[in-house]
N, C-alpha and C. Protein backbone atom coordinates (compact mmCIF):
# COMPACT_ATOMS: atom_id res chain seq x y z
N UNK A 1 -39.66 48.23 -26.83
CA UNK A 1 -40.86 48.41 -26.03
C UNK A 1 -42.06 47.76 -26.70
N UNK A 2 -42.05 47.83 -27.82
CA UNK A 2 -43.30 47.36 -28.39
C UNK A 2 -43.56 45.82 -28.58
N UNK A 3 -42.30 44.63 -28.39
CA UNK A 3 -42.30 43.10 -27.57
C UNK A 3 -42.86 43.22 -26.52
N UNK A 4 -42.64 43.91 -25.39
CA UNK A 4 -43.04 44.18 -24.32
C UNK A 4 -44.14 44.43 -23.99
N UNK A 5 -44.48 45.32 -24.48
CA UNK A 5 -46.06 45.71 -24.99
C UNK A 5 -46.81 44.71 -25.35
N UNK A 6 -46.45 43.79 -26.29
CA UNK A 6 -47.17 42.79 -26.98
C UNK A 6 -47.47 42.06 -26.20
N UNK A 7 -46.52 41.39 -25.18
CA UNK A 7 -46.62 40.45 -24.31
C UNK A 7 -47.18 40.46 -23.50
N UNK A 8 -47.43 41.91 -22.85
CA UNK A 8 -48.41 42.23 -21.19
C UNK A 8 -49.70 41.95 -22.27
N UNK A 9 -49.81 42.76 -23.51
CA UNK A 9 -50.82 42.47 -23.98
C UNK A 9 -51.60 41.43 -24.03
N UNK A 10 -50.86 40.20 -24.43
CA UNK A 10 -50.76 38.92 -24.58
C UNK A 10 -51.05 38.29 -22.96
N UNK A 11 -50.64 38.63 -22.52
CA UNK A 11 -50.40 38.02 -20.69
C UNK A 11 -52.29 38.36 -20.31
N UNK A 12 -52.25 39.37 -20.26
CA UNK A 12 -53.73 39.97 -19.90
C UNK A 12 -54.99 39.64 -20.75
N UNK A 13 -54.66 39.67 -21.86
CA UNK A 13 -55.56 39.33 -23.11
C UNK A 13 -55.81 37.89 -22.29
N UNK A 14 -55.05 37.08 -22.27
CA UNK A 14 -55.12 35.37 -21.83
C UNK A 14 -55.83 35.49 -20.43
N UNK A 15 -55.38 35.89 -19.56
CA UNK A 15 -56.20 35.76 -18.37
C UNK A 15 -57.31 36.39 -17.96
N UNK A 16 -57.49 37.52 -18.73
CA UNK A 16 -59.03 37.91 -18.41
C UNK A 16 -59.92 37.11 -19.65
N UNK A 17 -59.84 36.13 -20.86
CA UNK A 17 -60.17 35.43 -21.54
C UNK A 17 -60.84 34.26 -20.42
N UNK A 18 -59.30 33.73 -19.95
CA UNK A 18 -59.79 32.75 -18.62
C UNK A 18 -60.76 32.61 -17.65
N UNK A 19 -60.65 34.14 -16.69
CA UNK A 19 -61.13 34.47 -16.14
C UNK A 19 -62.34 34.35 -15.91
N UNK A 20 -62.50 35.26 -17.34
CA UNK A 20 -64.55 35.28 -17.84
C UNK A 20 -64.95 33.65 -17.72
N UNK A 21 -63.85 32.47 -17.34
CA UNK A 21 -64.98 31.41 -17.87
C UNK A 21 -64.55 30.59 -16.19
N UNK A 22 -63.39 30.80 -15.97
CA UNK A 22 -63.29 30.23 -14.22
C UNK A 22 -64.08 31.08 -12.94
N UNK A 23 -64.14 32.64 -13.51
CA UNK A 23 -64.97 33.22 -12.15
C UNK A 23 -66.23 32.45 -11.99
N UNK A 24 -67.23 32.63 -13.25
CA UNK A 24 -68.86 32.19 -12.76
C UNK A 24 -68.34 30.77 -11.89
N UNK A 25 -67.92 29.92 -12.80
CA UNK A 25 -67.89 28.29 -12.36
C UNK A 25 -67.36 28.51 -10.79
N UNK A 26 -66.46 29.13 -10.37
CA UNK A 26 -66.29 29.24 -9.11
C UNK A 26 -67.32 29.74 -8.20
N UNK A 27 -67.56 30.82 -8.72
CA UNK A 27 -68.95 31.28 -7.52
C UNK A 27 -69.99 30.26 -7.58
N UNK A 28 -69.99 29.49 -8.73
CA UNK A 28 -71.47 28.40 -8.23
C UNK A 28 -70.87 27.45 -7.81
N UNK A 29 -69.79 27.25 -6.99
CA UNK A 29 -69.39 25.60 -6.65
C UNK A 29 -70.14 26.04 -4.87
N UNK A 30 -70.58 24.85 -4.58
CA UNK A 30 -70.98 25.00 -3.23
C UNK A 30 -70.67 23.61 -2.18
N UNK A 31 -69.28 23.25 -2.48
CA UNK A 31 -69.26 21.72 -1.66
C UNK A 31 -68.85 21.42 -0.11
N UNK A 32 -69.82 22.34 0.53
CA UNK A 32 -70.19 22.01 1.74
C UNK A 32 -71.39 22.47 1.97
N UNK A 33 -72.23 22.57 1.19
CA UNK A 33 -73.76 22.57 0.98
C UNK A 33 -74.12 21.05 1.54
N UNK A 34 -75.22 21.19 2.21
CA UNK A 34 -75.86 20.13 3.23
C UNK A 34 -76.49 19.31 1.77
N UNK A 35 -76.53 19.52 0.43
CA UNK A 35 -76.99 18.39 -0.29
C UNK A 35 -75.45 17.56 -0.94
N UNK A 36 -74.39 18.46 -1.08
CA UNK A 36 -73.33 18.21 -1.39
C UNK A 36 -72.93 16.96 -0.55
N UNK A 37 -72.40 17.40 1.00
CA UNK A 37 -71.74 16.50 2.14
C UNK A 37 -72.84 15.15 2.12
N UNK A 38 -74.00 14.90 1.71
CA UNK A 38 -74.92 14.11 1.95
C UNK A 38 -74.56 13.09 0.52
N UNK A 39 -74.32 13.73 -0.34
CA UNK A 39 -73.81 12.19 -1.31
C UNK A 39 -72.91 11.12 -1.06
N UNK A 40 -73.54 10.23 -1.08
CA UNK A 40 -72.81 9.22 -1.47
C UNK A 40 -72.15 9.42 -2.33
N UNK A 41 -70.51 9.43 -2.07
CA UNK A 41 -69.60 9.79 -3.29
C UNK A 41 -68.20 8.85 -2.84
N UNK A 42 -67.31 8.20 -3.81
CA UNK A 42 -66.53 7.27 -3.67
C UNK A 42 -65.51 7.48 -2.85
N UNK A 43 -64.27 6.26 -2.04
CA UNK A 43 -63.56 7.14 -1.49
C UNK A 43 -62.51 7.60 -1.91
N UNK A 44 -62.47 7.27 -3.63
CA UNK A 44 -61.59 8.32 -4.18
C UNK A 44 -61.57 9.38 -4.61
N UNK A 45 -62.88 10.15 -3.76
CA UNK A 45 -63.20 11.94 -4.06
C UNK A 45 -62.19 12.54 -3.46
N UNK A 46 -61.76 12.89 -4.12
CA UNK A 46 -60.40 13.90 -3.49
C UNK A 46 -61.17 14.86 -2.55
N UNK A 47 -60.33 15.45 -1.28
CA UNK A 47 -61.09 16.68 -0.18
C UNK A 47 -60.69 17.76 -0.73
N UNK A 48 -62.03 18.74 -0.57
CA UNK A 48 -61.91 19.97 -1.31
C UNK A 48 -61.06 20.75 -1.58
N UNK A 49 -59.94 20.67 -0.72
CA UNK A 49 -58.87 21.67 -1.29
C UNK A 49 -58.62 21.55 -2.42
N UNK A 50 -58.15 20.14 -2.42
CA UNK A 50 -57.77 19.13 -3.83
C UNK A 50 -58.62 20.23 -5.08
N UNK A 51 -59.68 20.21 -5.37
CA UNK A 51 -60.17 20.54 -6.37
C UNK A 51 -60.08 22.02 -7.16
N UNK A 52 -59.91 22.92 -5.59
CA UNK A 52 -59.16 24.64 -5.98
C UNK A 52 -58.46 24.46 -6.36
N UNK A 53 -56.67 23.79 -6.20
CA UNK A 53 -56.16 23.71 -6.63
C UNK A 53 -55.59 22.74 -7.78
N UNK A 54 -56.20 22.03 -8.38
CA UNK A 54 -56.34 21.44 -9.60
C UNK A 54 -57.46 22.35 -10.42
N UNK A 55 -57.77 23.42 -10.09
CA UNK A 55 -58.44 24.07 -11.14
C UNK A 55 -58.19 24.75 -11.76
N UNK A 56 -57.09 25.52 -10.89
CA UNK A 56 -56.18 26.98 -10.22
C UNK A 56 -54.85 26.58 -11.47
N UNK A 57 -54.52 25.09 -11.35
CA UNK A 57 -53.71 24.61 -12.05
C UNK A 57 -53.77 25.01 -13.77
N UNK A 58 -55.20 23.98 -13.87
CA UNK A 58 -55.62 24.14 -14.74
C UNK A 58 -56.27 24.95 -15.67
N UNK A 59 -56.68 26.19 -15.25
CA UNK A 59 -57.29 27.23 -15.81
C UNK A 59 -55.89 28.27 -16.15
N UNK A 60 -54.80 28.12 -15.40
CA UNK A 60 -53.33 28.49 -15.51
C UNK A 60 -52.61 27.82 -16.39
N UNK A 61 -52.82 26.63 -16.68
CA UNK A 61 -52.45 26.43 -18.25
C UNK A 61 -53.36 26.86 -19.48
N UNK A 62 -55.04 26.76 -19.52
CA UNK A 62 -55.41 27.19 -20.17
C UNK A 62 -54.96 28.99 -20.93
N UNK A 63 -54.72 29.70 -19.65
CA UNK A 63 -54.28 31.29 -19.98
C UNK A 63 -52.86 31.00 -20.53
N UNK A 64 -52.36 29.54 -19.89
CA UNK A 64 -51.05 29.84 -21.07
C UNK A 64 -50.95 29.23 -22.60
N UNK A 65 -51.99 28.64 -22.53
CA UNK A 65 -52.32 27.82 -24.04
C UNK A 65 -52.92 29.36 -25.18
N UNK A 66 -53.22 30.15 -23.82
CA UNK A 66 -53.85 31.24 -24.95
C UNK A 66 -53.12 32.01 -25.47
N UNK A 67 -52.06 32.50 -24.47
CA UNK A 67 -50.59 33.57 -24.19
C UNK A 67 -50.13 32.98 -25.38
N UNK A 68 -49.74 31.57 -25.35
CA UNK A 68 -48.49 31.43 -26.83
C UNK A 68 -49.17 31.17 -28.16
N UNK A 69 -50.37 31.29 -27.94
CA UNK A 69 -51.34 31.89 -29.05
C UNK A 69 -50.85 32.97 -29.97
N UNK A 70 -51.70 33.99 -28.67
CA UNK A 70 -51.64 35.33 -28.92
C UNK A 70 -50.00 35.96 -28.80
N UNK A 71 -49.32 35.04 -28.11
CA UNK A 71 -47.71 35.93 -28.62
C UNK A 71 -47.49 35.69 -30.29
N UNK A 72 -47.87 34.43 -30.56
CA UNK A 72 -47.49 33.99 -32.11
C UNK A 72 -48.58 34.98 -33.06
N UNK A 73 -49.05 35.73 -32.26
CA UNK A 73 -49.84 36.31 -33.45
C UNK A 73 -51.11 35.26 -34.46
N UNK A 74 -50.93 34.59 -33.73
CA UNK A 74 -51.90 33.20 -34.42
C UNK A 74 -53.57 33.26 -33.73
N UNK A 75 -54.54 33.04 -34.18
CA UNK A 75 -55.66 32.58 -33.66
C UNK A 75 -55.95 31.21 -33.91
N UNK A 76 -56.69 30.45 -32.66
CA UNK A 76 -56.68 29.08 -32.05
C UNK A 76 -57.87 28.82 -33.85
N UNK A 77 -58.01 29.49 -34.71
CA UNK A 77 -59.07 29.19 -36.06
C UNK A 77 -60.23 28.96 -35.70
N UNK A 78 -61.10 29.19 -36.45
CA UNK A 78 -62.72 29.05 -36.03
C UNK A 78 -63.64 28.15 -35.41
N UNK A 79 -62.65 27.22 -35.93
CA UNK A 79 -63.34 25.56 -35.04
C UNK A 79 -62.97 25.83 -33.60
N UNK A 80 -61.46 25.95 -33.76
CA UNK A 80 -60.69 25.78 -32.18
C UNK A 80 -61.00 26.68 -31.33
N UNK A 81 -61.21 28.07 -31.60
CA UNK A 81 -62.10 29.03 -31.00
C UNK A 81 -63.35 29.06 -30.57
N UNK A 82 -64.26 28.14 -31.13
CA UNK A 82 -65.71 27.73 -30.94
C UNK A 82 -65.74 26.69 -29.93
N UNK A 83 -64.72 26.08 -29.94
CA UNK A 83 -64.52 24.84 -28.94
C UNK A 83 -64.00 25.29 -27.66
N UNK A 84 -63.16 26.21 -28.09
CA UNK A 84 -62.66 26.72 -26.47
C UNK A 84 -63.70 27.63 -25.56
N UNK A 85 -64.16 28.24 -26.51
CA UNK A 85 -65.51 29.00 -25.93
C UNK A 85 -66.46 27.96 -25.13
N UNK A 86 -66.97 26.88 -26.20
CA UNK A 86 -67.75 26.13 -26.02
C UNK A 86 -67.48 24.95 -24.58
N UNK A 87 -65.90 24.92 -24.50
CA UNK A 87 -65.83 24.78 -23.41
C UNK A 87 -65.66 25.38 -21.91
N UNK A 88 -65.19 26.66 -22.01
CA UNK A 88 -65.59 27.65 -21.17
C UNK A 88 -66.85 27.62 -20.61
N UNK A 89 -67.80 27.84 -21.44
CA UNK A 89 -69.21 27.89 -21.72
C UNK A 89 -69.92 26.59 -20.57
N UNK A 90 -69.29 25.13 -20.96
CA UNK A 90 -69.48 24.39 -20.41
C UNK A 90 -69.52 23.82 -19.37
N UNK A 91 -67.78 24.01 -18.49
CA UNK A 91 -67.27 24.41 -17.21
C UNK A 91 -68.49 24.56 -16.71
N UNK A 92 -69.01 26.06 -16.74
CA UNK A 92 -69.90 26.55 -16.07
C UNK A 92 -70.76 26.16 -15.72
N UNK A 93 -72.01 25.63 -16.84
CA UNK A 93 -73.19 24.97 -16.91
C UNK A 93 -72.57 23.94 -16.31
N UNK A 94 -72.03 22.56 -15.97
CA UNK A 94 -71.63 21.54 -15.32
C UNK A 94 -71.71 21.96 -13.91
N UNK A 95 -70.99 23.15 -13.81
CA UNK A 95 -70.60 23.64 -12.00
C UNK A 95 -72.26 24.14 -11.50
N UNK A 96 -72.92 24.63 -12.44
CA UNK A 96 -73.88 25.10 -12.00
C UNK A 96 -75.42 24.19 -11.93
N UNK A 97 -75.20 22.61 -13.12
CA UNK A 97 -76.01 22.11 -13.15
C UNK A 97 -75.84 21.28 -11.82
N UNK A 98 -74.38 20.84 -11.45
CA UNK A 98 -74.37 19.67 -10.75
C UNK A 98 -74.17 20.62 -9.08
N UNK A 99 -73.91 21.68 -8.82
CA UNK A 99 -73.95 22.49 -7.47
C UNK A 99 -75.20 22.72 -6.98
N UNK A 100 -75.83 23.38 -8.19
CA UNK A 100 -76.91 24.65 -7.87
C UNK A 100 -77.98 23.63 -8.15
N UNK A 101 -78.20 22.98 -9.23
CA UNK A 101 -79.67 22.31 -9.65
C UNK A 101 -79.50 21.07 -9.31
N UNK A 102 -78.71 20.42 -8.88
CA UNK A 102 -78.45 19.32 -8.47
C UNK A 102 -79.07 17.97 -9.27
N UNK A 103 -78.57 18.59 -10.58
CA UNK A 103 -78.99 17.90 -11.46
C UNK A 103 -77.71 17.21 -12.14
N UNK A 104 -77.64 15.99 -11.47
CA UNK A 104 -76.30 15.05 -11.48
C UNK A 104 -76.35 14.45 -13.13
N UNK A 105 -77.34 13.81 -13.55
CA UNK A 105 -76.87 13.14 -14.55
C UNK A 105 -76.98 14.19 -15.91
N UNK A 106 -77.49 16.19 -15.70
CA UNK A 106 -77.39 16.89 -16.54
C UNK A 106 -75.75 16.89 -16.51
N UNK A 107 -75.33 17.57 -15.46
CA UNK A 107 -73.59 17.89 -15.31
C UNK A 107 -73.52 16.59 -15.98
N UNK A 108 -73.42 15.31 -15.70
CA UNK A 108 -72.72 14.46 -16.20
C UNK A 108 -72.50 14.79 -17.91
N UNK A 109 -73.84 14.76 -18.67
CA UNK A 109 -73.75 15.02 -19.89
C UNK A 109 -73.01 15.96 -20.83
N UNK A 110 -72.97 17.15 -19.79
CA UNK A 110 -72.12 18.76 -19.61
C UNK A 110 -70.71 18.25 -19.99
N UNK A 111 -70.08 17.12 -18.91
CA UNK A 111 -68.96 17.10 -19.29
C UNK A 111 -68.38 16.24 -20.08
N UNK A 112 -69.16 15.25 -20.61
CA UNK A 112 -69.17 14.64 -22.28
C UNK A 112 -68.93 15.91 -23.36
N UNK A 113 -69.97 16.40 -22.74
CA UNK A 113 -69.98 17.65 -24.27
C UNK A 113 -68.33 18.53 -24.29
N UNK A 114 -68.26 18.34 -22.89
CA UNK A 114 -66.87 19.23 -22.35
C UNK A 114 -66.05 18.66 -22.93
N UNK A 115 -65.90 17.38 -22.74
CA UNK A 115 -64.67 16.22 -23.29
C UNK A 115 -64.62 16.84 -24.91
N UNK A 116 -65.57 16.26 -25.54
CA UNK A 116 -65.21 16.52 -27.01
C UNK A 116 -65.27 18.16 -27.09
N UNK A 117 -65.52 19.21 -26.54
CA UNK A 117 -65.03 20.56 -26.89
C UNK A 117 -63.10 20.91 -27.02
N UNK A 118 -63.28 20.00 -25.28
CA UNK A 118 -61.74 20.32 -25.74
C UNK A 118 -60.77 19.15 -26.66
N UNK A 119 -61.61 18.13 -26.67
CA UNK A 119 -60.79 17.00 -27.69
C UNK A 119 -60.75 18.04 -29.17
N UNK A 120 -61.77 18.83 -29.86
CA UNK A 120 -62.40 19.83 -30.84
C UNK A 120 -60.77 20.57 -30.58
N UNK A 121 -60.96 21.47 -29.66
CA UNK A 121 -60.06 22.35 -29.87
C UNK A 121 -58.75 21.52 -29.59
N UNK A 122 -57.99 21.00 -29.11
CA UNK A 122 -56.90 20.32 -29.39
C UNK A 122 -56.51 19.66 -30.79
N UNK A 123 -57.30 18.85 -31.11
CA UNK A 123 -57.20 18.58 -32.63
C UNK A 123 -57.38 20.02 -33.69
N UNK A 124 -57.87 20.71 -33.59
CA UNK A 124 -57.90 22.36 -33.95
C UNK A 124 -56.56 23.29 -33.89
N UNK A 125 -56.12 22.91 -32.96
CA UNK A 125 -54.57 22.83 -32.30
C UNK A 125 -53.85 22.45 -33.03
N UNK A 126 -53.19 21.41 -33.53
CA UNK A 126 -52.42 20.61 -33.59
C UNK A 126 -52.43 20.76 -35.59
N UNK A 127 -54.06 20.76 -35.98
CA UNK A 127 -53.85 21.06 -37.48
C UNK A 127 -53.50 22.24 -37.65
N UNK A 128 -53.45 23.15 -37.15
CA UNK A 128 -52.66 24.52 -37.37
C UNK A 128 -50.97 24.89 -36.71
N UNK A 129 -50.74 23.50 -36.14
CA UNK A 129 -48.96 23.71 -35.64
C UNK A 129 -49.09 24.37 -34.56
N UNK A 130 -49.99 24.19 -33.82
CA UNK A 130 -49.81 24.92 -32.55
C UNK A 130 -50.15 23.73 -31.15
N UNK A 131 -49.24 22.76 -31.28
CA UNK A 131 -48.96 21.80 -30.47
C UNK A 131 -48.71 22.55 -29.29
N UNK A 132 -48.16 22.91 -28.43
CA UNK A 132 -47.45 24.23 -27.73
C UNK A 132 -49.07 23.96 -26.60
N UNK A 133 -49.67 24.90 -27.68
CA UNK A 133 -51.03 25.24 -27.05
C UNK A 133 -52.12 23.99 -26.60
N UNK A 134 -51.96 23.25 -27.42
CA UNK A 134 -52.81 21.81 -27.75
C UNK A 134 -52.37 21.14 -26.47
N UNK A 135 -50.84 20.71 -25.94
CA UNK A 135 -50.44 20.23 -25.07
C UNK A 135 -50.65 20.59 -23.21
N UNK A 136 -50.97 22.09 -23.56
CA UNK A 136 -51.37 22.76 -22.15
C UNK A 136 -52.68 22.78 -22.30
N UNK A 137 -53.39 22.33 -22.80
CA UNK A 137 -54.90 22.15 -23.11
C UNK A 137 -55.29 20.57 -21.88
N UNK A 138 -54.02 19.73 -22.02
CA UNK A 138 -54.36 18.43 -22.10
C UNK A 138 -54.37 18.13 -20.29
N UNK A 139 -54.11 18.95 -19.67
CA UNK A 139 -54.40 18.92 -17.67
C UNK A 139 -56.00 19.09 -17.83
N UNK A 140 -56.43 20.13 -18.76
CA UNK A 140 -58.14 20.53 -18.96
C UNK A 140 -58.75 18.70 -19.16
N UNK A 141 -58.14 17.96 -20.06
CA UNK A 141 -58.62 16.84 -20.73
C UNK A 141 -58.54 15.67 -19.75
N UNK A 142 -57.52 16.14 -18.94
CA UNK A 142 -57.17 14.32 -18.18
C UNK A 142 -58.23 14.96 -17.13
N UNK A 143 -58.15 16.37 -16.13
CA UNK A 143 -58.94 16.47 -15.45
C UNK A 143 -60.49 16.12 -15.41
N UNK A 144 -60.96 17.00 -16.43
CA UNK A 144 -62.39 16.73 -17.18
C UNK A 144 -62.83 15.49 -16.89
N UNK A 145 -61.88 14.09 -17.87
CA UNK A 145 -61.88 12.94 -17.62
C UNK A 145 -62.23 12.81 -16.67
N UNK A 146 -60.99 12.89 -15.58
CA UNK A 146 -61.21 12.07 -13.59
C UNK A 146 -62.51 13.22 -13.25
N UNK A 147 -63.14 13.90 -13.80
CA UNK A 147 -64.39 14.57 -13.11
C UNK A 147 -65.69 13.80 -13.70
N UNK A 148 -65.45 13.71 -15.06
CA UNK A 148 -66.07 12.74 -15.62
C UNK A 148 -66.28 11.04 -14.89
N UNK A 149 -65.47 10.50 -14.30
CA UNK A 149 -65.61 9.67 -13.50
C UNK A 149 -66.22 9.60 -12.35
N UNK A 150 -66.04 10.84 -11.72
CA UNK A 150 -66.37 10.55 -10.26
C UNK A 150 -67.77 11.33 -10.24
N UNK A 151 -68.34 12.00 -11.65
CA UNK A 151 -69.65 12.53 -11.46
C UNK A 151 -70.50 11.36 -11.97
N UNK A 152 -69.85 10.53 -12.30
CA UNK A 152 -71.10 9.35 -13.18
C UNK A 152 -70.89 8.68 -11.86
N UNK A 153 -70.12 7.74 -11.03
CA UNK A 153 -69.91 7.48 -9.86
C UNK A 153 -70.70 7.89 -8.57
N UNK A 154 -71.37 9.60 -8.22
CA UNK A 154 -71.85 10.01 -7.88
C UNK A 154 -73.21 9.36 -8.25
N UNK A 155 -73.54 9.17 -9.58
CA UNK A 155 -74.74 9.67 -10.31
C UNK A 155 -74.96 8.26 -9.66
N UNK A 156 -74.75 7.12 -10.37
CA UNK A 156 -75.01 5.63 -10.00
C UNK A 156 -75.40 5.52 -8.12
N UNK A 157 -73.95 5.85 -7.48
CA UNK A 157 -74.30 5.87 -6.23
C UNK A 157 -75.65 6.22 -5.61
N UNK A 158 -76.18 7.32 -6.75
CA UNK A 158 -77.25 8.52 -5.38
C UNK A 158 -78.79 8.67 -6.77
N UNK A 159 -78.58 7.26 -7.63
CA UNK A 159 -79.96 7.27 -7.92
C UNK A 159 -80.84 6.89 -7.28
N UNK A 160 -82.20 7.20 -7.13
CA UNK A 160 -83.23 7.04 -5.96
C UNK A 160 -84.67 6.44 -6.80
């Protein structure tokens, strides 16, 4: 019982970790806001569904990058922990700079900083043998990236 134990522990520990950093970013996305539909944006913006579920994806590997963490009894170490926070942290401010304040080329910067948080914690990863975790990190990294593209894309398009 007490594997068992460990593991719901572990299971829950990871997704309400997640949670705390995908709920805000979700409640501030607003992309059918009349300033949203009005950008000029490329026609390789994926349609909104697209983006729930590449998030849904991705925030579902993050809780499992944390799970085989916390099953190993291991912590992601102080750097890699600061980075994962720091990208949590970030998510947000991006969803909220580029939704709510419509401040395109802040988000843009947001997710530079995002890039190297989680580049931080992956390499943080990987010097402590926890490839495992580092590797389900990396949907966060390619995504980030293609968001990283299509918000600088945005930005160029809809300077005034």
């Amino acid at each position: 019982m007490g594997k068992e134990r460990s593991a719901a522990a572990a299971a829950l520990g990871s997704a309400l970790l997640v949670l705390l950093a995908a709920l805000p970013a979700a409640l501030l996305v607003d992309a059918k806001s009349a300033w949203y539909v009005s950008l000029d944006k490329p026609v390789w913006t994926p349609p909104g569904w697209a983006f729930a579920a590449v998030w849904s994806a991705v925030y579902l590997c993050a809780a499992a990058a944390l799970y085989t963490l916390l099953r190993a009894s291991r912590s992601p170490g102080p750097r890699g922990a600061a980075a994962l926070l720091g990208a949590g942290l970030l998510n947000v401010l991006w969803t909220g700079g580029f939704f709510r304040l419509h401040a395109v080329g802040g988000a843009l910067f947001a997710l530079v900083l995002l890039l190297l948080a989680l580049g931080g914690a992956c390499a943080a990863l990987c010097r402590r043998g926890e490839r495992r975790s580092a590797c389900l990190l990396l949907p966060h990294v390619l995504w980030g990236a293609f968001a990283l593209a299509l918000n600088l894309s945005i930005f160029l398009r809809n300077r005034t």
